[in-house]
PDB file of N, CA and C in Angstrom:
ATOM      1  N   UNK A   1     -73.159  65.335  68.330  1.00  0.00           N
ATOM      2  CA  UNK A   1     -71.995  64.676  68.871  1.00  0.00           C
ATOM      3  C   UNK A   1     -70.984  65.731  69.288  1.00  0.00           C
ATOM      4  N   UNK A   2     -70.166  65.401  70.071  1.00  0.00           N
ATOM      5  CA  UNK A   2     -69.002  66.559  70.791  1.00  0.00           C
ATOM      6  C   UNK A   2     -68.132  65.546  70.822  1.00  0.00           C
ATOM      7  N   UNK A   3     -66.642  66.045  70.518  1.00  0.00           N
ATOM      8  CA  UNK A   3     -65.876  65.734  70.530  1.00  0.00           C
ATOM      9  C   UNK A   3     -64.581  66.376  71.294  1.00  0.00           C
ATOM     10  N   UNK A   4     -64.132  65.655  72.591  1.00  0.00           N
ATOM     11  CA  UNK A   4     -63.086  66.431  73.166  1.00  0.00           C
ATOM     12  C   UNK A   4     -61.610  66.178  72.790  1.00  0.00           C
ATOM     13  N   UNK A   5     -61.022  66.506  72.997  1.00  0.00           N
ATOM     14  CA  UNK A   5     -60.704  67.731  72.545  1.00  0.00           C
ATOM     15  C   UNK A   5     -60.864  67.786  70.683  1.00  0.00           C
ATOM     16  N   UNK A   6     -60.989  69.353  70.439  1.00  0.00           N
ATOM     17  CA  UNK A   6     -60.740  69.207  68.929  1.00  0.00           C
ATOM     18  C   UNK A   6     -59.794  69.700  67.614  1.00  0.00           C
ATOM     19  N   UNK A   7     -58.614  69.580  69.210  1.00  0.00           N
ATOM     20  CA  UNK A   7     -57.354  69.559  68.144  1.00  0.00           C
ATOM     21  C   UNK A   7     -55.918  69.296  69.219  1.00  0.00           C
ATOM     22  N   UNK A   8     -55.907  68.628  68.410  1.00  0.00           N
ATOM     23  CA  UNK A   8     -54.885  67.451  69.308  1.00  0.00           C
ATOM     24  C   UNK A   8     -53.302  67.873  68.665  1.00  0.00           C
ATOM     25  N   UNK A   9     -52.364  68.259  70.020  1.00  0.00           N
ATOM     26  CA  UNK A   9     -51.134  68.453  69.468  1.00  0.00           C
ATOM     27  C   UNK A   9     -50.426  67.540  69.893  1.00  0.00           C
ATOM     28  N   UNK A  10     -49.804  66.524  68.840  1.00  0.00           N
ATOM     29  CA  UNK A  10     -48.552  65.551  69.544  1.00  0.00           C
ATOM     30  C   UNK A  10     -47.308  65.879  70.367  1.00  0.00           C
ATOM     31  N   UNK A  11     -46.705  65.059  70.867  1.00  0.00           N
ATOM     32  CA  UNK A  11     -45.491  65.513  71.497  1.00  0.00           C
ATOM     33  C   UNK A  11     -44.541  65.368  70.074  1.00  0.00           C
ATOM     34  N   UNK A  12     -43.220  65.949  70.424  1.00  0.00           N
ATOM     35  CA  UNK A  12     -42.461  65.590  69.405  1.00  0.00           C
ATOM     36  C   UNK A  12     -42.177  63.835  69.239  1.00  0.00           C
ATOM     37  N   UNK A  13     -41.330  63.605  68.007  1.00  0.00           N
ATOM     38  CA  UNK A  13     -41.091  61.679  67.888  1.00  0.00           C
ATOM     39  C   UNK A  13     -39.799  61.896  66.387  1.00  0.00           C
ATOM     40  N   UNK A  14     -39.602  60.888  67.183  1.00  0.00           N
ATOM     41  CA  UNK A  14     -37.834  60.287  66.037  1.00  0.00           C
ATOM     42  C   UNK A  14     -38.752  59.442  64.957  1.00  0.00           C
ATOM     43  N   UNK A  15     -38.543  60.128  63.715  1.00  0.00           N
ATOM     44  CA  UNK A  15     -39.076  59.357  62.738  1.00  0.00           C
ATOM     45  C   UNK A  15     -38.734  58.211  62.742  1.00  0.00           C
ATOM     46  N   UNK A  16     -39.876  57.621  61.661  1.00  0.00           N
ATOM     47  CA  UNK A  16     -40.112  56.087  61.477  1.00  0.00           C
ATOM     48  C   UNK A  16     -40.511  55.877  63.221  1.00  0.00           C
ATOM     49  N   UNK A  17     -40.797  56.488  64.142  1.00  0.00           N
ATOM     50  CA  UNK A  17     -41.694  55.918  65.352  1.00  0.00           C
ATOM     51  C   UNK A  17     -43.357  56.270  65.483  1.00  0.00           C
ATOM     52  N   UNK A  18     -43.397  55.982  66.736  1.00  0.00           N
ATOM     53  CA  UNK A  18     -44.447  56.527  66.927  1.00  0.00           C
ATOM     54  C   UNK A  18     -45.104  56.913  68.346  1.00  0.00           C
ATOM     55  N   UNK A  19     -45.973  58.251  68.095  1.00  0.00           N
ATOM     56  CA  UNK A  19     -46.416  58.637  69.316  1.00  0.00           C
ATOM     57  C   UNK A  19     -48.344  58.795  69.468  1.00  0.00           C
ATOM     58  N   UNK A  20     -48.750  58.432  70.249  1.00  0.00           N
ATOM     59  CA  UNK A  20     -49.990  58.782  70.829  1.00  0.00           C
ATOM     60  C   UNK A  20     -50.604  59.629  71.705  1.00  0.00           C
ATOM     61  N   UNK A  21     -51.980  59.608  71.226  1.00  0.00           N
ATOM     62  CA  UNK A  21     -52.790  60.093  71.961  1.00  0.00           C
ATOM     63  C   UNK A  21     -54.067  60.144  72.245  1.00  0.00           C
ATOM     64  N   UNK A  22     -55.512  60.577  72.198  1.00  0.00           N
ATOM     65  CA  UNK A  22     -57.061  59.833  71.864  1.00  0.00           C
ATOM     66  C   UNK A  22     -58.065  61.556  72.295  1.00  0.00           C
ATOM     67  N   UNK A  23     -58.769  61.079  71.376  1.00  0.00           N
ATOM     68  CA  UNK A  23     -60.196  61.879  71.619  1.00  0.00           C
ATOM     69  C   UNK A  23     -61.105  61.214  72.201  1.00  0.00           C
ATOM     70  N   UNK A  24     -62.251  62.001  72.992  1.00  0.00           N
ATOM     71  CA  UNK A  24     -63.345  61.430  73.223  1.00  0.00           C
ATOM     72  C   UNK A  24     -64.290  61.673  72.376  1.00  0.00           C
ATOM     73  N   UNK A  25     -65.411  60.724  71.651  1.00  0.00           N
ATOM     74  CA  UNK A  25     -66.471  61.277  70.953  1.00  0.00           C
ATOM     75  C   UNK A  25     -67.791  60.981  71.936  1.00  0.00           C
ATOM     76  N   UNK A  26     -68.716  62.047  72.219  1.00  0.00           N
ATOM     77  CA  UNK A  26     -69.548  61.970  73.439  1.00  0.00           C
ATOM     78  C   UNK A  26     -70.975  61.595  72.137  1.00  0.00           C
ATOM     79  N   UNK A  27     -72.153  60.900  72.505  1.00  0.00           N
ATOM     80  CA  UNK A  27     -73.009  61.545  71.459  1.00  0.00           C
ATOM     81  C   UNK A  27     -74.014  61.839  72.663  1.00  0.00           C
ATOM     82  N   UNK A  28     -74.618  62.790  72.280  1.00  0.00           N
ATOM     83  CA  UNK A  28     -75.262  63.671  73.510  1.00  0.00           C
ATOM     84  C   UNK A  28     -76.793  63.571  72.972  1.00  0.00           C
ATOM     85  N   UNK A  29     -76.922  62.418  71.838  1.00  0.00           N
ATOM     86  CA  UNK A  29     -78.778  62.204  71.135  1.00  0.00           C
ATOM     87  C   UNK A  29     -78.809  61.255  71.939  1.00  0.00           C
ATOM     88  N   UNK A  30     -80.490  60.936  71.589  1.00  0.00           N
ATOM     89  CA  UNK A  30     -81.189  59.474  72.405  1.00  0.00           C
ATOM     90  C   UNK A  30     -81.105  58.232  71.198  1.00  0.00           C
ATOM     91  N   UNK A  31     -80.504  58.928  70.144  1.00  0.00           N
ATOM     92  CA  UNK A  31     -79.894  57.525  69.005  1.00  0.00           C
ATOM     93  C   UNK A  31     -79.230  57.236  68.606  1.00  0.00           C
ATOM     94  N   UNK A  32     -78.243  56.018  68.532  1.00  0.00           N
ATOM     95  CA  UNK A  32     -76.655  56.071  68.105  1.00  0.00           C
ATOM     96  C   UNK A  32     -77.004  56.494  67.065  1.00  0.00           C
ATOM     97  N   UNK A  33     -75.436  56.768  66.782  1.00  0.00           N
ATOM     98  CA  UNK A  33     -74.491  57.407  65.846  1.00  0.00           C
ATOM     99  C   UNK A  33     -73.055  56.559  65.528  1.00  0.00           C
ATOM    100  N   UNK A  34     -73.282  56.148  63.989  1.00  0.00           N
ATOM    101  CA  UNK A  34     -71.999  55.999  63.021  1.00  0.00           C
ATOM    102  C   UNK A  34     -71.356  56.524  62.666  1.00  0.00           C
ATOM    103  N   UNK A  35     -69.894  56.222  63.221  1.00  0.00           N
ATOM    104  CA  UNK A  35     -68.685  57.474  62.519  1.00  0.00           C
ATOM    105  C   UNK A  35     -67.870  56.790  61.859  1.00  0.00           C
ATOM    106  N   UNK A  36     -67.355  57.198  61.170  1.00  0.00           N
ATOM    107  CA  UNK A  36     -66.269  57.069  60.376  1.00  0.00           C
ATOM    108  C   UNK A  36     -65.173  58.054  60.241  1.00  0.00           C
ATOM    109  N   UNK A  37     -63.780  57.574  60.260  1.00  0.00           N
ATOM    110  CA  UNK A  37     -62.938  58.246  60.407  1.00  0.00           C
ATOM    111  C   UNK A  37     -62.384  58.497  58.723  1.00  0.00           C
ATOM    112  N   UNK A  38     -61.656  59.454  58.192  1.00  0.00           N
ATOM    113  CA  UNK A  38     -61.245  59.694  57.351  1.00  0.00           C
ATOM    114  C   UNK A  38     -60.090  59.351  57.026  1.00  0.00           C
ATOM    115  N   UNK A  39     -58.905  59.307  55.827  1.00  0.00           N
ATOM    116  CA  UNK A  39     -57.425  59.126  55.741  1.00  0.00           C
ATOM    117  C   UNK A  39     -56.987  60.209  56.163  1.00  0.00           C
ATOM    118  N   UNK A  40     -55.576  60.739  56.470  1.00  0.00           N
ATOM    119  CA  UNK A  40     -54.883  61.776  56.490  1.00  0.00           C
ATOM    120  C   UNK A  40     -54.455  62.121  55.185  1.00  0.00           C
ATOM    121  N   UNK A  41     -54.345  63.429  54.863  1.00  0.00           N
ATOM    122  CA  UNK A  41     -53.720  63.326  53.423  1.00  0.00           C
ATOM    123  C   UNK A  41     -51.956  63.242  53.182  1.00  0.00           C
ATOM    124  N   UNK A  42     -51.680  63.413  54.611  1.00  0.00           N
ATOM    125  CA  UNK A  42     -50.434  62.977  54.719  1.00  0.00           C
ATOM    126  C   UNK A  42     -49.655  62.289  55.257  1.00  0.00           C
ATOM    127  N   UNK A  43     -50.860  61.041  55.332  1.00  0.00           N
ATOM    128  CA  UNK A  43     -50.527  59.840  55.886  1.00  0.00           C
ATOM    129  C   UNK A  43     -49.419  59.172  57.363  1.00  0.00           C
ATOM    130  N   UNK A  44     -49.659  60.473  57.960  1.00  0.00           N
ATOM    131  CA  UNK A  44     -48.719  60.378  59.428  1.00  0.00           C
ATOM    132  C   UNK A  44     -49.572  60.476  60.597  1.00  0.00           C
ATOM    133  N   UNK A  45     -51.204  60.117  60.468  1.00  0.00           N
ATOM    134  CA  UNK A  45     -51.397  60.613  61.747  1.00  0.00           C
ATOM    135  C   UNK A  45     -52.680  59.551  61.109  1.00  0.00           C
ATOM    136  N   UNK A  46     -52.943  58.623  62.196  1.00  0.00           N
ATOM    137  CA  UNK A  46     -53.977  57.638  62.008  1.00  0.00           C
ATOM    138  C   UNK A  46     -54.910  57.147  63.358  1.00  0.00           C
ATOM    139  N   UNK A  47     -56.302  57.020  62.931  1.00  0.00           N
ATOM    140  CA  UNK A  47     -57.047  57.095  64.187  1.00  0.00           C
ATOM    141  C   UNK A  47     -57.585  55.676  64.370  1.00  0.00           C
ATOM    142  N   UNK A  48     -57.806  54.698  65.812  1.00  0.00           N
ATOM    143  CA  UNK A  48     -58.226  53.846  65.863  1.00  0.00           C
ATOM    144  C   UNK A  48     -58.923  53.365  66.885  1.00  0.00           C
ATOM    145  N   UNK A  49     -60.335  52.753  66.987  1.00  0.00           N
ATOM    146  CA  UNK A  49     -60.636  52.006  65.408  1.00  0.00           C
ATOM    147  C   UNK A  49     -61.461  53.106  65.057  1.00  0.00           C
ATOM    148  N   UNK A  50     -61.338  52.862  63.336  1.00  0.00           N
ATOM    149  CA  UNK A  50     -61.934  54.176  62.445  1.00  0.00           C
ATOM    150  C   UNK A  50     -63.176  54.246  62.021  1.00  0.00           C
ATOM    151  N   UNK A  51     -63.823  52.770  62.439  1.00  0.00           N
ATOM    152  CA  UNK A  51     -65.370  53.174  62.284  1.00  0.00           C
ATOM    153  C   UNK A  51     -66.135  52.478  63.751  1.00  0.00           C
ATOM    154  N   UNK A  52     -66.966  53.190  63.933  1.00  0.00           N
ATOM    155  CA  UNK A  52     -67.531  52.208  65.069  1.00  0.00           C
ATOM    156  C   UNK A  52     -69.490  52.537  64.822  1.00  0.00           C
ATOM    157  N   UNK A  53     -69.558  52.168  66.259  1.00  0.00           N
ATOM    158  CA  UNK A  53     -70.860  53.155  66.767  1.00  0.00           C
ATOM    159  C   UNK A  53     -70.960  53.636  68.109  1.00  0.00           C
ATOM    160  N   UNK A  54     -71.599  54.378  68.446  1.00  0.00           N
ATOM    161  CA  UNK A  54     -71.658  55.103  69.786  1.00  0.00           C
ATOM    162  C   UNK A  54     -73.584  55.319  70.297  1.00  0.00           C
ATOM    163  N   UNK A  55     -73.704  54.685  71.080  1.00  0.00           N
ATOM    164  CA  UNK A  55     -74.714  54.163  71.791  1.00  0.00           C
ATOM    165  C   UNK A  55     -75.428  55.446  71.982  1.00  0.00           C
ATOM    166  N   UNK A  56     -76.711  55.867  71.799  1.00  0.00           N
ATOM    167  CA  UNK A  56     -77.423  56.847  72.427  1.00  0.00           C
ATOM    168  C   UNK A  56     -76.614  57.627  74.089  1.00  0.00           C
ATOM    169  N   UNK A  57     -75.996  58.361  74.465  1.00  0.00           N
ATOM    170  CA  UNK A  57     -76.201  59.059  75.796  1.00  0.00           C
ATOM    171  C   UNK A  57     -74.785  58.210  76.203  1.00  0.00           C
ATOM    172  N   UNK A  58     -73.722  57.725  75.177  1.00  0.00           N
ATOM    173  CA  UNK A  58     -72.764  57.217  74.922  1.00  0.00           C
ATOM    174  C   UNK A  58     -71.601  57.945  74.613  1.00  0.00           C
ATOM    175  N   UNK A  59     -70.553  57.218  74.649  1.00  0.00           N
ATOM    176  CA  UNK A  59     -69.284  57.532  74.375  1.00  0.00           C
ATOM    177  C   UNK A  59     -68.141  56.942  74.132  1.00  0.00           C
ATOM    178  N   UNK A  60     -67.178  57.375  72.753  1.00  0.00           N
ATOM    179  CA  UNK A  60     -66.173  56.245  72.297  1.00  0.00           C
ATOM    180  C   UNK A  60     -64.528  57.002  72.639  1.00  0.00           C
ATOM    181  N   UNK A  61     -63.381  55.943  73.245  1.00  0.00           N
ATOM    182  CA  UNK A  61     -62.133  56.695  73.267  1.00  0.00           C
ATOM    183  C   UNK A  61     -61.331  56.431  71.614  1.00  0.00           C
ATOM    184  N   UNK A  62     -61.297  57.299  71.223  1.00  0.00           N
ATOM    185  CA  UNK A  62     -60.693  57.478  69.885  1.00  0.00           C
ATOM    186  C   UNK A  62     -58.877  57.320  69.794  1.00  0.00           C
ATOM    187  N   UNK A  63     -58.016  56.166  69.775  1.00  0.00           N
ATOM    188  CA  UNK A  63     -56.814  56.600  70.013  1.00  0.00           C
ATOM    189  C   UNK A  63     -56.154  57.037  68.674  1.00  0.00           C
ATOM    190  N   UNK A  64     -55.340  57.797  68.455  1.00  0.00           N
ATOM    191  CA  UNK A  64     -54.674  58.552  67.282  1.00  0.00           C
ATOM    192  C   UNK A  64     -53.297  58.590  67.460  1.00  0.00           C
ATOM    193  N   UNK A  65     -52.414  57.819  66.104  1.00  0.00           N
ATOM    194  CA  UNK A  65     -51.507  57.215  66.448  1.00  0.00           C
ATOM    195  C   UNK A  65     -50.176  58.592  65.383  1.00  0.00           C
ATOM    196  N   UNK A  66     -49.372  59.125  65.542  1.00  0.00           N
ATOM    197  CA  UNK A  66     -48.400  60.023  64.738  1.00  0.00           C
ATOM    198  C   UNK A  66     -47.467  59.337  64.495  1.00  0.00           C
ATOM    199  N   UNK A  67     -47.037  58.894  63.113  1.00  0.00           N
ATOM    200  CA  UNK A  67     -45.542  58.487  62.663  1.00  0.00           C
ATOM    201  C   UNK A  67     -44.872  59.543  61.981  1.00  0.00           C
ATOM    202  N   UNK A  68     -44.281  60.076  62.355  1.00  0.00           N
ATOM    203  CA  UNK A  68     -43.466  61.224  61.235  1.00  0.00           C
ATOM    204  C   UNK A  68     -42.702  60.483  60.393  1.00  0.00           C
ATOM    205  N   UNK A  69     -42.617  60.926  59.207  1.00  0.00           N
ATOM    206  CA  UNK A  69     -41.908  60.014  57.793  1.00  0.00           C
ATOM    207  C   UNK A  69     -40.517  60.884  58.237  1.00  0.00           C
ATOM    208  N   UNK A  70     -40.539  62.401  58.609  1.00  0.00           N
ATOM    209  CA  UNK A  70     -39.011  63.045  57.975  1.00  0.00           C
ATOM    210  C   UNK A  70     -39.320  64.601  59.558  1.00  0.00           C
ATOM    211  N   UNK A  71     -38.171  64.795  59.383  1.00  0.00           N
ATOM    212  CA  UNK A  71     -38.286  65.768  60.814  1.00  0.00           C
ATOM    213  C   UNK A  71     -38.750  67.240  60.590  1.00  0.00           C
ATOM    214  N   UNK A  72     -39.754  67.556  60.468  1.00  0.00           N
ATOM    215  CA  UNK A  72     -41.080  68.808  60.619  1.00  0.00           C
ATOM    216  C   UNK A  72     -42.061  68.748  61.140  1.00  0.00           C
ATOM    217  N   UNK A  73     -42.526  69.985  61.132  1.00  0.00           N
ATOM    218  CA  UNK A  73     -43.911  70.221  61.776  1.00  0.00           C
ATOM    219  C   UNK A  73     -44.924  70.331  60.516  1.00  0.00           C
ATOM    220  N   UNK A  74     -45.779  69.149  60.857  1.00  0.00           N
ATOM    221  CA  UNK A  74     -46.941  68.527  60.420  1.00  0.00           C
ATOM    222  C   UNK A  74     -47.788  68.924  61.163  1.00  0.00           C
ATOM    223  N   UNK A  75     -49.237  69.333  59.960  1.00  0.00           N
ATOM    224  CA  UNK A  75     -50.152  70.093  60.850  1.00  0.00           C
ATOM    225  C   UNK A  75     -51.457  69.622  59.558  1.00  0.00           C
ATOM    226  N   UNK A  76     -52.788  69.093  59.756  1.00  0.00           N
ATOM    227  CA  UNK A  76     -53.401  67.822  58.775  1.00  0.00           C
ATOM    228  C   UNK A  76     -54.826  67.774  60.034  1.00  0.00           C
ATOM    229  N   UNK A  77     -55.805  67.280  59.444  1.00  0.00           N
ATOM    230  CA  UNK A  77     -56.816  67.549  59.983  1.00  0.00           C
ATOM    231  C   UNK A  77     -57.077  65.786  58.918  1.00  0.00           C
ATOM    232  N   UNK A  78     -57.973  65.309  60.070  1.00  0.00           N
ATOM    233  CA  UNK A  78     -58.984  63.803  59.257  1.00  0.00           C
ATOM    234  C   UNK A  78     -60.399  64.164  59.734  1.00  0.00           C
ATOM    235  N   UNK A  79     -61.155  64.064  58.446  1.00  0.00           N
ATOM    236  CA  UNK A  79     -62.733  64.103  58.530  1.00  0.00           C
ATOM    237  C   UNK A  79     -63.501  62.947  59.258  1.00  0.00           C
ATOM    238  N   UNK A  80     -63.991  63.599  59.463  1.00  0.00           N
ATOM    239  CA  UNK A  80     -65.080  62.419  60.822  1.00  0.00           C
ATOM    240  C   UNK A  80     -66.689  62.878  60.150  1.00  0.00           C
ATOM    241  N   UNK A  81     -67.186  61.530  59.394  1.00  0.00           N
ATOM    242  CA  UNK A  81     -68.304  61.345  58.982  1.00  0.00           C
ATOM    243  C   UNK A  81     -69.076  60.592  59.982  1.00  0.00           C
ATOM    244  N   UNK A  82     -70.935  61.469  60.205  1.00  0.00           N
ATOM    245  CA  UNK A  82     -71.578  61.402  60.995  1.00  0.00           C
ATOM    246  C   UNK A  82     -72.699  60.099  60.539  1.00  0.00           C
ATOM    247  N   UNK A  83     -72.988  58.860  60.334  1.00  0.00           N
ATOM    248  CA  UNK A  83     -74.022  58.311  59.929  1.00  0.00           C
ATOM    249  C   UNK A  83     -74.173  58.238  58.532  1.00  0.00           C
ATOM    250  N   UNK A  84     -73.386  57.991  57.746  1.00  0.00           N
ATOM    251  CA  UNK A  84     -72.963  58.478  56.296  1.00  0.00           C
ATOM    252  C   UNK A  84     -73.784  60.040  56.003  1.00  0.00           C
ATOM    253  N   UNK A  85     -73.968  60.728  56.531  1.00  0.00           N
ATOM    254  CA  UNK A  85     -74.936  61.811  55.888  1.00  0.00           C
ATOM    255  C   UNK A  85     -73.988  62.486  55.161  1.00  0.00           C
ATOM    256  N   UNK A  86     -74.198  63.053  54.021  1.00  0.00           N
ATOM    257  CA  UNK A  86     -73.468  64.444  53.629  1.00  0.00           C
ATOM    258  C   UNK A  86     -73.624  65.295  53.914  1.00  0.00           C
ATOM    259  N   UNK A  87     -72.866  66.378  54.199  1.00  0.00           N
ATOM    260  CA  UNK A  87     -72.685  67.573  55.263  1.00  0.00           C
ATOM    261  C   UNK A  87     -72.876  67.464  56.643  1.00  0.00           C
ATOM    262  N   UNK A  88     -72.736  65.788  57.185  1.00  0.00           N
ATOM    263  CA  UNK A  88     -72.342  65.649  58.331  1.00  0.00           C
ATOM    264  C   UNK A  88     -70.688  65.560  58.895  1.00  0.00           C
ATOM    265  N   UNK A  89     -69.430  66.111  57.882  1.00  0.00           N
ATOM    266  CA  UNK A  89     -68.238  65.985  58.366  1.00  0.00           C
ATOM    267  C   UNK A  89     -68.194  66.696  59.463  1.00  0.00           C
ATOM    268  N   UNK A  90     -67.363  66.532  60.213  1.00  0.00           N
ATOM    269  CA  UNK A  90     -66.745  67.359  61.247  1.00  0.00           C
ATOM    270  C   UNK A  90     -64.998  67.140  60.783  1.00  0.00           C
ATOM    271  N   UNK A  91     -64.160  67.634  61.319  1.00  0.00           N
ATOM    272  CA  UNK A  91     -62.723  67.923  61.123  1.00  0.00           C
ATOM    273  C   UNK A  91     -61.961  67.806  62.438  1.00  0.00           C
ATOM    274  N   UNK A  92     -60.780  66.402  62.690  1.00  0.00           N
ATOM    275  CA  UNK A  92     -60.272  66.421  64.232  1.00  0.00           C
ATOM    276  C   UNK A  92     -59.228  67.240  63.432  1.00  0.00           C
ATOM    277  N   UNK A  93     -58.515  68.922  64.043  1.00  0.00           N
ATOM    278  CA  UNK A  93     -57.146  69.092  63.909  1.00  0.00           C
ATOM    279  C   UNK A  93     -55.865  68.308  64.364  1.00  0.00           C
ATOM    280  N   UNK A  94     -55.121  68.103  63.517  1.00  0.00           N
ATOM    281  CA  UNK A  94     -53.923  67.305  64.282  1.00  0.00           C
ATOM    282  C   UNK A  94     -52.362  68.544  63.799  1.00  0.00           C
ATOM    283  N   UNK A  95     -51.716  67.985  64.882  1.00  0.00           N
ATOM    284  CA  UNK A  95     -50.396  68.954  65.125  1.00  0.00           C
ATOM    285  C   UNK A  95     -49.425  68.527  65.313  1.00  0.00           C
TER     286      UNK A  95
END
C-alpha cells in the first residue's frame, strides 16, 4: 500500500475549531486490503472514516480532521494497521 502524502502539515486554527485535510491510500496488490486507523495520543488530530477497505488496484481519500485544545505546535503521528497483521503498522505524520 502507498500512501500520499506521508506527512501532512495543517494550516494554523483558533482553538476549539477545526481544520482539514486528506491522504490518499493507493493499494498497488491484486487483493484488498483492511486498514485501520489508530487514536492520536493527543487527541487533536482525527482521521475519517477510520476503518474501511480498499479494493485490489484501488484507492481510498482519507480526510483528517485538527482541533487544537490550546495554542502550540502539535506534532503526533496515528498508526495505520494493514489487515490486522502485526508488524503491518505504518505511521501518517501529522503537524
Amino acid at each position: 500500500m502507498k500512501m500520499l502524502p506521508q506527512k501532512v502539515t495543517f494550516k494554523p486554527c483558533l482553538k476549539n475549531h477545526s481544520v482539514y485535510d486528506s491522504v490518499e491510500l493507493v493499494n498497488q496488490s491484486d487483493t484488498p486490503i483492511y486498514y485501520k486507523f489508530g487514536q492520536d495520543p493527543l487527541r487533536v488530530f482525527k482521521a475519517y472514516p477510520k476503518i474501511g477497505l480498499i479494493e485490489p488496484k484501488g484507492f481510498a481519500i482519507i480526510a483528517l480532521e485538527f482541533s487544537p485544545k490550546e495554542y502550540k505546535l502539535y506534532k503526533s503521528s496515528i498508526s495505520i494497521s494493514l489487515n490486522d497483521l502485526p508488524g503491518s503498522n505504518s505511521k501518517l505524520n501529522l503537524i
